[in-house]
PDB file of N, CA and C in Angstrom:
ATOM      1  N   UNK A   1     -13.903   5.214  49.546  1.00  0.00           N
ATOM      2  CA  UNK A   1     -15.103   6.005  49.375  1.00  0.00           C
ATOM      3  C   UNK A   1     -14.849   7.509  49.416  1.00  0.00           C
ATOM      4  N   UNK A   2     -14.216   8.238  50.400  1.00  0.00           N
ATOM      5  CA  UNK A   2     -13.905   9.488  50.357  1.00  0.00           C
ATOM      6  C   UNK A   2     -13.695  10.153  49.024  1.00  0.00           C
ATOM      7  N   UNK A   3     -12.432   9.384  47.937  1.00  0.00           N
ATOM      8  CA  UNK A   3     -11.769   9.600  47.384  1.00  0.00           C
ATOM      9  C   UNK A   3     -12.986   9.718  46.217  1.00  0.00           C
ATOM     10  N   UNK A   4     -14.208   9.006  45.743  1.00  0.00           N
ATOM     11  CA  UNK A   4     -15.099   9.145  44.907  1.00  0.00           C
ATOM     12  C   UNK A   4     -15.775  10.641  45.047  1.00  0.00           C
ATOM     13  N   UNK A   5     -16.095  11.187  46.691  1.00  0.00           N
ATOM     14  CA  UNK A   5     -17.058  12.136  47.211  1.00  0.00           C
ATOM     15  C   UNK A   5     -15.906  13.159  46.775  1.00  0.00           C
ATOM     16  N   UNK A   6     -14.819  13.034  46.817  1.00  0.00           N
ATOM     17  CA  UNK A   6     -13.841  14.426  46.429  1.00  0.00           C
ATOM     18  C   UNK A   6     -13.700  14.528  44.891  1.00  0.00           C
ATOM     19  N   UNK A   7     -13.775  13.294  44.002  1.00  0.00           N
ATOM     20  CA  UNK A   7     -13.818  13.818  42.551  1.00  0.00           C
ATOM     21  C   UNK A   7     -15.065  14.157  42.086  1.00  0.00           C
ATOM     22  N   UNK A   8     -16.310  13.646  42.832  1.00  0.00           N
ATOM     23  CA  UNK A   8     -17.484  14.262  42.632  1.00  0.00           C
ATOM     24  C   UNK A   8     -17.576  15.751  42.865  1.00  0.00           C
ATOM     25  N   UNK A   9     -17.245  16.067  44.027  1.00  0.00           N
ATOM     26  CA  UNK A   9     -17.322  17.410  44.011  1.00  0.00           C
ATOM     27  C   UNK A   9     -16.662  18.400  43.497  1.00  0.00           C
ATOM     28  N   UNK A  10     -14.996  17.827  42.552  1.00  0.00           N
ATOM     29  CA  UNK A  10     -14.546  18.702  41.754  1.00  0.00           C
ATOM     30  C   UNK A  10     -15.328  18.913  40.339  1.00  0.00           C
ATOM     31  N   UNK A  11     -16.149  17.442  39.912  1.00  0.00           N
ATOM     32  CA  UNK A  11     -16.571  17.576  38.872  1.00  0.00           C
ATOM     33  C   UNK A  11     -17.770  18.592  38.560  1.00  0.00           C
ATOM     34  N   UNK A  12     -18.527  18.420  40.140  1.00  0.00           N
ATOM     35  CA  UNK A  12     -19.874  19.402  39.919  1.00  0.00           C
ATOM     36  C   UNK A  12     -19.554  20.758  39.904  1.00  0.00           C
ATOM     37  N   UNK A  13     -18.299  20.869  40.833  1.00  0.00           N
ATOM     38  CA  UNK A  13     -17.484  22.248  40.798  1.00  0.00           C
ATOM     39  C   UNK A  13     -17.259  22.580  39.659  1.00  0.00           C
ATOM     40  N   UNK A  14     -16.693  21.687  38.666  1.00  0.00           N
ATOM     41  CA  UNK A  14     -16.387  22.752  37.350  1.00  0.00           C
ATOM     42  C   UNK A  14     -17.673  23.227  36.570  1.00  0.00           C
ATOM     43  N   UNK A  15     -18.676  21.615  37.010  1.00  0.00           N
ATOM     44  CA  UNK A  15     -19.901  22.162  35.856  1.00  0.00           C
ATOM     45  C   UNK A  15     -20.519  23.230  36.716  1.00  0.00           C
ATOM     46  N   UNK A  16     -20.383  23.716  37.524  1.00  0.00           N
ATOM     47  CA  UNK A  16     -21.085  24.867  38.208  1.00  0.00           C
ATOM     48  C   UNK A  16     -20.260  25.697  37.728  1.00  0.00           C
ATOM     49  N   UNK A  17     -18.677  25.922  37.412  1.00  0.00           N
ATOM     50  CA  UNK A  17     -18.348  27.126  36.611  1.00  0.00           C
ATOM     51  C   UNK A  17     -18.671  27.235  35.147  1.00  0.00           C
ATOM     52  N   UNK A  18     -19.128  25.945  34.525  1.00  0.00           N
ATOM     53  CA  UNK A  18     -19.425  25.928  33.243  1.00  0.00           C
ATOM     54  C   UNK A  18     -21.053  26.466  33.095  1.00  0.00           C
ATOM     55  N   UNK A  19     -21.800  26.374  33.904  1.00  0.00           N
ATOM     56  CA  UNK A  19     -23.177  27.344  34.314  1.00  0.00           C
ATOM     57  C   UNK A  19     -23.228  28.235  34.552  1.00  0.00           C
ATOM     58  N   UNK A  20     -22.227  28.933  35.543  1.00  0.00           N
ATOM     59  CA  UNK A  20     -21.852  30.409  35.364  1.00  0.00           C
ATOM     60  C   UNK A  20     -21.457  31.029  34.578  1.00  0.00           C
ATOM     61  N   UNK A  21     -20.789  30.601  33.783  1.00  0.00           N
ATOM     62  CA  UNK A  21     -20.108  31.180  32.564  1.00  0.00           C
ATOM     63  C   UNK A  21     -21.011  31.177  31.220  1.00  0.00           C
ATOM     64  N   UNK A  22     -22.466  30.107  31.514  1.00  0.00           N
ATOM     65  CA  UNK A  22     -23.337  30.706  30.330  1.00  0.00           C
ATOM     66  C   UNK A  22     -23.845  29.392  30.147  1.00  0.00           C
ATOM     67  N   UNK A  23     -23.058  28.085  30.440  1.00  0.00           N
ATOM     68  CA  UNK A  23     -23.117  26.724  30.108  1.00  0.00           C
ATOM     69  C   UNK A  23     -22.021  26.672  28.812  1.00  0.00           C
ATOM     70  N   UNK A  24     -21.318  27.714  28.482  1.00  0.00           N
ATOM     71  CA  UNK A  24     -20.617  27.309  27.407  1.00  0.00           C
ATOM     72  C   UNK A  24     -18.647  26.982  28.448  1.00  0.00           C
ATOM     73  N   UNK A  25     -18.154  26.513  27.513  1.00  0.00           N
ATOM     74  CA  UNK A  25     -16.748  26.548  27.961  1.00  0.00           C
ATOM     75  C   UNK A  25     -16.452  27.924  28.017  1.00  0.00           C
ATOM     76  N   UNK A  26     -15.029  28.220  28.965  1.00  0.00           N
ATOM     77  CA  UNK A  26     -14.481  29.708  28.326  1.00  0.00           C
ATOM     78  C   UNK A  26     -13.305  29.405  28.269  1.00  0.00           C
ATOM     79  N   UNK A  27     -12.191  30.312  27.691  1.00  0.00           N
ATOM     80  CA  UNK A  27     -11.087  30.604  27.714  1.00  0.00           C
ATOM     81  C   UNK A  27     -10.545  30.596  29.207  1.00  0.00           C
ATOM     82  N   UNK A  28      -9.121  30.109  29.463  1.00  0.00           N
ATOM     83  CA  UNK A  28      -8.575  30.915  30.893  1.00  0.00           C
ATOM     84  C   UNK A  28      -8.148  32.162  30.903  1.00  0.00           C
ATOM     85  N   UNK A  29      -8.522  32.631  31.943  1.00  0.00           N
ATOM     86  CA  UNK A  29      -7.886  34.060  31.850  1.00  0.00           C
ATOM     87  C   UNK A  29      -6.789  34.715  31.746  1.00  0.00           C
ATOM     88  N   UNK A  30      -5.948  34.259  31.992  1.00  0.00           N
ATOM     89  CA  UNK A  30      -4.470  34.174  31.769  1.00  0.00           C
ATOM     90  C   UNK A  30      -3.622  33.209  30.705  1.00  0.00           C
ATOM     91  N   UNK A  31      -3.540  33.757  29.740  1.00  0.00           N
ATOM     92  CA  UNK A  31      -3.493  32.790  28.542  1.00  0.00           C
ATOM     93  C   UNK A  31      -1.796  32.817  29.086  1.00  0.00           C
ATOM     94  N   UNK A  32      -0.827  33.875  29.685  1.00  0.00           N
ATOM     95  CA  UNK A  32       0.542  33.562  30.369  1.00  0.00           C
ATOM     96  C   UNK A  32       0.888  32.282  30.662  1.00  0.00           C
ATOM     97  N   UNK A  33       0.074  31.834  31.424  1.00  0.00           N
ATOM     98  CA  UNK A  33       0.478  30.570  32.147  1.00  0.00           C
ATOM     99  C   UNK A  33       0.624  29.244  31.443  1.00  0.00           C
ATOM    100  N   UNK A  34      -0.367  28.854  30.106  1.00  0.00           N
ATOM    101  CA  UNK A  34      -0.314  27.980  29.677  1.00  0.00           C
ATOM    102  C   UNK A  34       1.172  27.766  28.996  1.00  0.00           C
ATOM    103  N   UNK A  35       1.699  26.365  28.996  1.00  0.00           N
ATOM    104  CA  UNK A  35       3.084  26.246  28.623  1.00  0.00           C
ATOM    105  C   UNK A  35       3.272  26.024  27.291  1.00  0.00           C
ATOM    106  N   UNK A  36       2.339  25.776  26.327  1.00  0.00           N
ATOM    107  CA  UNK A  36       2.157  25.670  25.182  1.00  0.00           C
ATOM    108  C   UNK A  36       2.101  26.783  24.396  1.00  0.00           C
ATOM    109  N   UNK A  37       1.976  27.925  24.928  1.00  0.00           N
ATOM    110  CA  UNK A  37       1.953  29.274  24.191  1.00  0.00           C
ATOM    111  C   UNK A  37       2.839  29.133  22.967  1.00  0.00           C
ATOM    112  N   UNK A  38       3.575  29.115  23.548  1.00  0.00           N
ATOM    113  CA  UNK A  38       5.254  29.593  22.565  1.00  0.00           C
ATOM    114  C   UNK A  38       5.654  28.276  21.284  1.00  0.00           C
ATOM    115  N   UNK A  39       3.955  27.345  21.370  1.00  0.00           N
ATOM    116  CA  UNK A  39       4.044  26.559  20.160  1.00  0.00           C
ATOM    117  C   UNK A  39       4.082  26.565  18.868  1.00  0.00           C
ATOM    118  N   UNK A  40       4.577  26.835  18.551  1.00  0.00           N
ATOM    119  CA  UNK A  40       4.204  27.390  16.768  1.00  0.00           C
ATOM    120  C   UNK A  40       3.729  26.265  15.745  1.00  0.00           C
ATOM    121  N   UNK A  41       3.270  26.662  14.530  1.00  0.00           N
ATOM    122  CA  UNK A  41       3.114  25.867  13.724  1.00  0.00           C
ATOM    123  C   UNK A  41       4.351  25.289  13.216  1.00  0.00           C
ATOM    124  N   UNK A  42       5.480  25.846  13.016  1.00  0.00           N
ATOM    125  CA  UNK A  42       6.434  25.564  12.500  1.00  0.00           C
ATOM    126  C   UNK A  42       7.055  23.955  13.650  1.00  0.00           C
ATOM    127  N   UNK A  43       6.811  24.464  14.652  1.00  0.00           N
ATOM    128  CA  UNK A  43       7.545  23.555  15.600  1.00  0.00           C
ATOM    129  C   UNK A  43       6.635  22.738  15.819  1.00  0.00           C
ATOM    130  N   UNK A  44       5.397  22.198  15.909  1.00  0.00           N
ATOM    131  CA  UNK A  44       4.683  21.271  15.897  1.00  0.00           C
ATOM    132  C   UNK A  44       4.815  20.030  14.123  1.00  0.00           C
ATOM    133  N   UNK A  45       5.019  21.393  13.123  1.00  0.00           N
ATOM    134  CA  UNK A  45       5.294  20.507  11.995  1.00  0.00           C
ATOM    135  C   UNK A  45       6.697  19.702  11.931  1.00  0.00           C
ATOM    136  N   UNK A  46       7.626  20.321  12.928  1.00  0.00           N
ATOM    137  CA  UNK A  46       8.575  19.858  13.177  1.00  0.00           C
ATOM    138  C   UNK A  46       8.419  18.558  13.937  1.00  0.00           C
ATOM    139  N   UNK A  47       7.943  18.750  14.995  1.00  0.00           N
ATOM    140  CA  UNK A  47       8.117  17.269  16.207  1.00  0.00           C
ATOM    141  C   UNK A  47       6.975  16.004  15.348  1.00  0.00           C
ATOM    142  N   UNK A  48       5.489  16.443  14.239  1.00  0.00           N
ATOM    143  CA  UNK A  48       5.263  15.153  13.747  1.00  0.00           C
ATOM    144  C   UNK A  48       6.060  14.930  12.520  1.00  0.00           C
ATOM    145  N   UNK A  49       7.386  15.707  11.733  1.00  0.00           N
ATOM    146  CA  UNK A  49       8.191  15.168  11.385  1.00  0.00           C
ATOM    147  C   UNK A  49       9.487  14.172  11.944  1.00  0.00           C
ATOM    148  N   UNK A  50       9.632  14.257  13.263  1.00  0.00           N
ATOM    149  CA  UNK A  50      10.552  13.484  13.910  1.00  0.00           C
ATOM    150  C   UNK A  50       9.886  12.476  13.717  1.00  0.00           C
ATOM    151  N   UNK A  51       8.858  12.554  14.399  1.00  0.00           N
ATOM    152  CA  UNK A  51       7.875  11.517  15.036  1.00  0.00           C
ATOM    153  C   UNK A  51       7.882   9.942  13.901  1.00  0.00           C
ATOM    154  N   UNK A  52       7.261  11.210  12.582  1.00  0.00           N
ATOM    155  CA  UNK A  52       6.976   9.662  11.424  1.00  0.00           C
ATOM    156  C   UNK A  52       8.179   9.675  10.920  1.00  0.00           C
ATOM    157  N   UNK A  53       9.563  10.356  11.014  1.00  0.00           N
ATOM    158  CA  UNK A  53      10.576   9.310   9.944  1.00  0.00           C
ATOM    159  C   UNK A  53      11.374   8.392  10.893  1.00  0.00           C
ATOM    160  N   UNK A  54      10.764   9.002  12.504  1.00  0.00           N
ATOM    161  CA  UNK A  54      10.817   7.532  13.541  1.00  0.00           C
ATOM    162  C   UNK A  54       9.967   6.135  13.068  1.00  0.00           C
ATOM    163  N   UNK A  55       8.750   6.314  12.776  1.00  0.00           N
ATOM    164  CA  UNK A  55       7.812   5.403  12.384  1.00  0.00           C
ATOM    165  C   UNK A  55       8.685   4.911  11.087  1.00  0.00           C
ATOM    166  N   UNK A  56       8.925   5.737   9.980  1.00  0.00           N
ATOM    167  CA  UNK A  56       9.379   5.278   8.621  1.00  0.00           C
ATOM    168  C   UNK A  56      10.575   4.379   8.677  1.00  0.00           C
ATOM    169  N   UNK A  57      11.141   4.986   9.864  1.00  0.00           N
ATOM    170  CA  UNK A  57      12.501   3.941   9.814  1.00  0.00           C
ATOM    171  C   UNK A  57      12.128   2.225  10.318  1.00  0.00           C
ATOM    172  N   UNK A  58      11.038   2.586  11.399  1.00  0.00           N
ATOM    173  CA  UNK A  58      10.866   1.387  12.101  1.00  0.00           C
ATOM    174  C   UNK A  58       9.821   0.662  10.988  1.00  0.00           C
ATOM    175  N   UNK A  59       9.131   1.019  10.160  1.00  0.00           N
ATOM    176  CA  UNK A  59       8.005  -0.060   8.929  1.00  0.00           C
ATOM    177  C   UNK A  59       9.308  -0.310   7.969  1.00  0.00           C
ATOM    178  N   UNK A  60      10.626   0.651   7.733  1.00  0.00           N
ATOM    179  CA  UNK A  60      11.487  -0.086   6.894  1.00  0.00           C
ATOM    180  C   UNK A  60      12.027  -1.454   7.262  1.00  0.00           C
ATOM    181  N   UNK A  61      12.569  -1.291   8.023  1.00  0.00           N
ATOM    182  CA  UNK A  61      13.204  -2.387   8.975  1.00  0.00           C
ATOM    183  C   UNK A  61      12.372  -3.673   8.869  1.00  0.00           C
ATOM    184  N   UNK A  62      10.830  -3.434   9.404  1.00  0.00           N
ATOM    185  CA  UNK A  62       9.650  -3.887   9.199  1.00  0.00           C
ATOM    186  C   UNK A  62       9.550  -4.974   7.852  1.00  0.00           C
ATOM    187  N   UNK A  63       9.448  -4.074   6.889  1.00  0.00           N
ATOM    188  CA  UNK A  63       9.205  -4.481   5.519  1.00  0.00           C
ATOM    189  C   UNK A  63      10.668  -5.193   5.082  1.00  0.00           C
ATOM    190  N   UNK A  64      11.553  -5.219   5.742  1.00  0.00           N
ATOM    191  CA  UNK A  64      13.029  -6.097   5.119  1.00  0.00           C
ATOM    192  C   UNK A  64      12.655  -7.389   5.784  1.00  0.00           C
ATOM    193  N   UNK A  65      12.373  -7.806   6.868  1.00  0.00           N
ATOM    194  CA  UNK A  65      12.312  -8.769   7.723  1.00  0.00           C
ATOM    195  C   UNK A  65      11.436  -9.359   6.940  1.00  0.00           C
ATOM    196  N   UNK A  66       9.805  -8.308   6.553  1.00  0.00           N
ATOM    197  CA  UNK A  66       8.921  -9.433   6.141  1.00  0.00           C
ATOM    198  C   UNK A  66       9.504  -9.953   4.145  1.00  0.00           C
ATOM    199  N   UNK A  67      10.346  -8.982   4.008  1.00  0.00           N
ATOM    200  CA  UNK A  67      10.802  -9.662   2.342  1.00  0.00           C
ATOM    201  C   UNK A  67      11.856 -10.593   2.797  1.00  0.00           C
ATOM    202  N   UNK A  68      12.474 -10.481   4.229  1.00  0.00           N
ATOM    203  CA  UNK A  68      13.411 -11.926   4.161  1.00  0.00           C
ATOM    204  C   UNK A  68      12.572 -13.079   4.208  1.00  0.00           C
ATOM    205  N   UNK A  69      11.415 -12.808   5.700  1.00  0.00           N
ATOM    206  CA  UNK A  69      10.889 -14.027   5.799  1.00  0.00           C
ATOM    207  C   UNK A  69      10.123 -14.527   4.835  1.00  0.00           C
ATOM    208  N   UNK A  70       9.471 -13.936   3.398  1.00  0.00           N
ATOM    209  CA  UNK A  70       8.923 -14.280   2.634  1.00  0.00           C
ATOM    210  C   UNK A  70       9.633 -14.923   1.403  1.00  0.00           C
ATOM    211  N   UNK A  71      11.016 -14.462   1.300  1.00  0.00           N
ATOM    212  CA  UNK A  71      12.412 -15.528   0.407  1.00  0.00           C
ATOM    213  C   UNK A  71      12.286 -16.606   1.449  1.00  0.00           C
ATOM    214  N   UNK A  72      12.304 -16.727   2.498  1.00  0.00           N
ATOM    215  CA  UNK A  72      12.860 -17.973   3.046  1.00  0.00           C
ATOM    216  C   UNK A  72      11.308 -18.999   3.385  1.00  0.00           C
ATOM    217  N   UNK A  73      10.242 -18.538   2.804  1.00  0.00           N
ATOM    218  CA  UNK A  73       9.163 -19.121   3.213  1.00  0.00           C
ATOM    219  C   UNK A  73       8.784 -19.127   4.767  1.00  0.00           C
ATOM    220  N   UNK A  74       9.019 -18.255   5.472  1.00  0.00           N
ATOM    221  CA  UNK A  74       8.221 -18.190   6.911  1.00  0.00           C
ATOM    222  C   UNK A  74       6.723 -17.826   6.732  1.00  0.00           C
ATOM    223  N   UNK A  75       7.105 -16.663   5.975  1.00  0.00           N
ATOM    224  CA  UNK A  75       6.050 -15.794   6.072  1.00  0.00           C
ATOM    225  C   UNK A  75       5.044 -15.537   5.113  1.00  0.00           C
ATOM    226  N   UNK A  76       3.881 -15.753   5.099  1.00  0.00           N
ATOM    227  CA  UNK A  76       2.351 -15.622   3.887  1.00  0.00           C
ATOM    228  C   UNK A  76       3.422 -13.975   3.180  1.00  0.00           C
ATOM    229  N   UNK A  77       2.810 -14.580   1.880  1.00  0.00           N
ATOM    230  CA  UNK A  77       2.849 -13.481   0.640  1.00  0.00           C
ATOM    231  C   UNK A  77       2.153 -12.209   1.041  1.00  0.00           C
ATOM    232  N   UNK A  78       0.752 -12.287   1.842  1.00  0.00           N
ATOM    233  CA  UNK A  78      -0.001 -11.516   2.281  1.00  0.00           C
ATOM    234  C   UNK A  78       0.283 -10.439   3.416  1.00  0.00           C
ATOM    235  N   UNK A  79       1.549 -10.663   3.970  1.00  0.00           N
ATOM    236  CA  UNK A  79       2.094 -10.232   4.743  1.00  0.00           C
ATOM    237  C   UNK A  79       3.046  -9.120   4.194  1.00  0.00           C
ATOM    238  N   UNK A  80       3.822  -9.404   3.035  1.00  0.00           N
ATOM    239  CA  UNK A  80       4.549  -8.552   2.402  1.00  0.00           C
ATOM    240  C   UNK A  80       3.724  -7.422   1.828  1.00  0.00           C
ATOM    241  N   UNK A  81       2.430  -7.857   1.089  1.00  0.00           N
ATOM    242  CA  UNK A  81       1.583  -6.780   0.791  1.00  0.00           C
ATOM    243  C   UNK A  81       1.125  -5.859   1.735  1.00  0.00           C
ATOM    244  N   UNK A  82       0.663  -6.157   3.120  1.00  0.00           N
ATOM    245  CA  UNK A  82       0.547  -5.791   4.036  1.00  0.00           C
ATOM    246  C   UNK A  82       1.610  -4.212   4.639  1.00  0.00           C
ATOM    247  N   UNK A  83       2.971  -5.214   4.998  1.00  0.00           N
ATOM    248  CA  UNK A  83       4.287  -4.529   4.987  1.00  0.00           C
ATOM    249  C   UNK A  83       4.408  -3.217   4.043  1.00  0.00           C
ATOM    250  N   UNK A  84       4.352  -3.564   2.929  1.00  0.00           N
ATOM    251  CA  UNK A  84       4.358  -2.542   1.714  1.00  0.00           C
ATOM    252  C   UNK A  84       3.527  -1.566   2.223  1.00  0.00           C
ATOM    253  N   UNK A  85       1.807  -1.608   1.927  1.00  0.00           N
ATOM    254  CA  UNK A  85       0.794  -0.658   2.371  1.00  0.00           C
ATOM    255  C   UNK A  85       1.611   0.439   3.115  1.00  0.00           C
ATOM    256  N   UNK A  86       1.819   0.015   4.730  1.00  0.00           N
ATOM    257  CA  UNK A  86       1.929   0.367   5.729  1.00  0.00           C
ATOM    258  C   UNK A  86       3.553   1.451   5.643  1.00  0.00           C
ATOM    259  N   UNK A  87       4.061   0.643   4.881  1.00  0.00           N
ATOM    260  CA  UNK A  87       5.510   1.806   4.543  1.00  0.00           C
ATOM    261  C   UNK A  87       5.398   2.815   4.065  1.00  0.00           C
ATOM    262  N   UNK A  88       4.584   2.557   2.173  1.00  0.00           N
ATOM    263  CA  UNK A  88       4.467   3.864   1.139  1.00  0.00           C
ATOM    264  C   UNK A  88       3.516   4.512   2.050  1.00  0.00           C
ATOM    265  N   UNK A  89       2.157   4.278   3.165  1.00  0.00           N
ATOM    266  CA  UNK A  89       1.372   5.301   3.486  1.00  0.00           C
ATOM    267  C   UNK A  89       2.126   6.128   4.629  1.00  0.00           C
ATOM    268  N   UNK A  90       3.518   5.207   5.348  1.00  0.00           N
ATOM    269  CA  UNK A  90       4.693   6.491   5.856  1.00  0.00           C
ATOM    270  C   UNK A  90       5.551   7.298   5.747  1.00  0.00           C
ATOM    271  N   UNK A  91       6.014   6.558   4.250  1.00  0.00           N
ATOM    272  CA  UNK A  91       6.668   7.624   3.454  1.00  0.00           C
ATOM    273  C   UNK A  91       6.231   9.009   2.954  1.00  0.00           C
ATOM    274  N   UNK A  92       4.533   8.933   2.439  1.00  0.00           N
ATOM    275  CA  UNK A  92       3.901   9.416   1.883  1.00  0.00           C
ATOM    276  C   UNK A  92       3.798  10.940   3.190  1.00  0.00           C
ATOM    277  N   UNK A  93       3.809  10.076   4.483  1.00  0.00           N
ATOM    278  CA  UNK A  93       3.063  11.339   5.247  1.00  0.00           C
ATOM    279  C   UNK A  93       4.038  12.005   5.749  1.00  0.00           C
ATOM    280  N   UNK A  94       5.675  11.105   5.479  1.00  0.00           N
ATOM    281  CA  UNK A  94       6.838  11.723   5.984  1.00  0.00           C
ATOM    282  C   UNK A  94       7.287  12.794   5.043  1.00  0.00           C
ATOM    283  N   UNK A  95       7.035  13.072   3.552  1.00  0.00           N
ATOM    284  CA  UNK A  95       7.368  13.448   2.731  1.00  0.00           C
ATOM    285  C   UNK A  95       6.221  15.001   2.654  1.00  0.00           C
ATOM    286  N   UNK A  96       5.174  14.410   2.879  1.00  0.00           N
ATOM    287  CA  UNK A  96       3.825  15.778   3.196  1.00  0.00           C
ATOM    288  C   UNK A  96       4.366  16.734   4.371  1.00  0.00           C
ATOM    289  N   UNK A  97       5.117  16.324   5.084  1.00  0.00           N
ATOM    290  CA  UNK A  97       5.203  16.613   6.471  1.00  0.00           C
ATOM    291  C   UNK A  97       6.740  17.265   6.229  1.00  0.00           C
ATOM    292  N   UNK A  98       7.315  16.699   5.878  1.00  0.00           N
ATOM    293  CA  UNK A  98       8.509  17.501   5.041  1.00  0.00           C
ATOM    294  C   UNK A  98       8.234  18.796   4.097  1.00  0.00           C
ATOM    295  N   UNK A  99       7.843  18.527   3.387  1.00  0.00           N
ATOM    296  CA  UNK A  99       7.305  19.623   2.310  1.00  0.00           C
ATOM    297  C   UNK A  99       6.534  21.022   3.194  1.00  0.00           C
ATOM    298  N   UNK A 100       5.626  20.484   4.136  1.00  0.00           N
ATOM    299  CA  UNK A 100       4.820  21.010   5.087  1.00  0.00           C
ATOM    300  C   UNK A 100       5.651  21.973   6.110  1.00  0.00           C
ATOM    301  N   UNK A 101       6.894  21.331   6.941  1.00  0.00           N
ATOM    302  CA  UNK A 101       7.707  22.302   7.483  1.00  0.00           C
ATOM    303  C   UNK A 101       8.473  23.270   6.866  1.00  0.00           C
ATOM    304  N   UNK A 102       8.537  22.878   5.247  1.00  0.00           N
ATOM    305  CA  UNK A 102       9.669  23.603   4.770  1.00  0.00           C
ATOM    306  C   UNK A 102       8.768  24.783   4.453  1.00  0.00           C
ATOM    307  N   UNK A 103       7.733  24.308   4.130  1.00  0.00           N
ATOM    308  CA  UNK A 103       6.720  25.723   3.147  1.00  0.00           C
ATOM    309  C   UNK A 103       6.347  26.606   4.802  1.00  0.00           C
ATOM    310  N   UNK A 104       6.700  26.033   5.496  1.00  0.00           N
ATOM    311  CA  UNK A 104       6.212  27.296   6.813  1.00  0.00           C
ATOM    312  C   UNK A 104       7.044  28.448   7.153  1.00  0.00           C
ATOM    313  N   UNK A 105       6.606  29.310   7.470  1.00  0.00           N
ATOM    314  CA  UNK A 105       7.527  30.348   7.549  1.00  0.00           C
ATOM    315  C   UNK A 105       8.441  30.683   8.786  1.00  0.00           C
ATOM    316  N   UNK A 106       9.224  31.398   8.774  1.00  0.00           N
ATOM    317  CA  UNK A 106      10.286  31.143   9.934  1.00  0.00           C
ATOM    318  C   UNK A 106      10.349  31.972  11.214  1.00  0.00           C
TER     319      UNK A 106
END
């Protein structure tokens, strides 16, 4: 029980700074501190390029298994179509996302 009465009172605490401040959100005052500052566009287009030709590699892999299991009859036809979809729409965003870091400036 304590532990409810202490997040209650941080929560009313903030909305009481969100009433002071106008009822709107604000900025922090010290934009220093946040650790994200030094994020750039460039480097964010960077890490969701890691990210999906991580994904692209893993729907390739993906899509071989389901064209084996579909030669060897495991697996519904519907499944390969499936497989497919799910690859070209990672290629597609790995390739946007490529194009996207390169056109950014340095």
């Amino acid at each position: 029980m304590p532990i409810r009465c202490r997040l209650r009172r941080e929560i009313s605490s903030n909305h009481l700074d969100l009433v002071r401040a106008g009822g709107r959100p604000t900025l922090a005052p010290n934009a220093g501190s946040i650790h994200t500052a030094a994020m750039s566009l460039k480097n964010a287009a960077f890490l969701a390029l890691i990210g999906t030709l991580l994904l692209t590699i893993l729907l390739t892999v993906d899509f071989i298994k389901t064209v084996s299991g579909v030669l060897n009859d495991v697996v519904a036809a519907m499944e390969l179509l499936r497989s497919l979809v799910y690859l070209l729409a990672s290629l597609s965003m790995t390739v946007f996302l490529y194009v996207f870091n390169r056109a950014q400036s340095r």
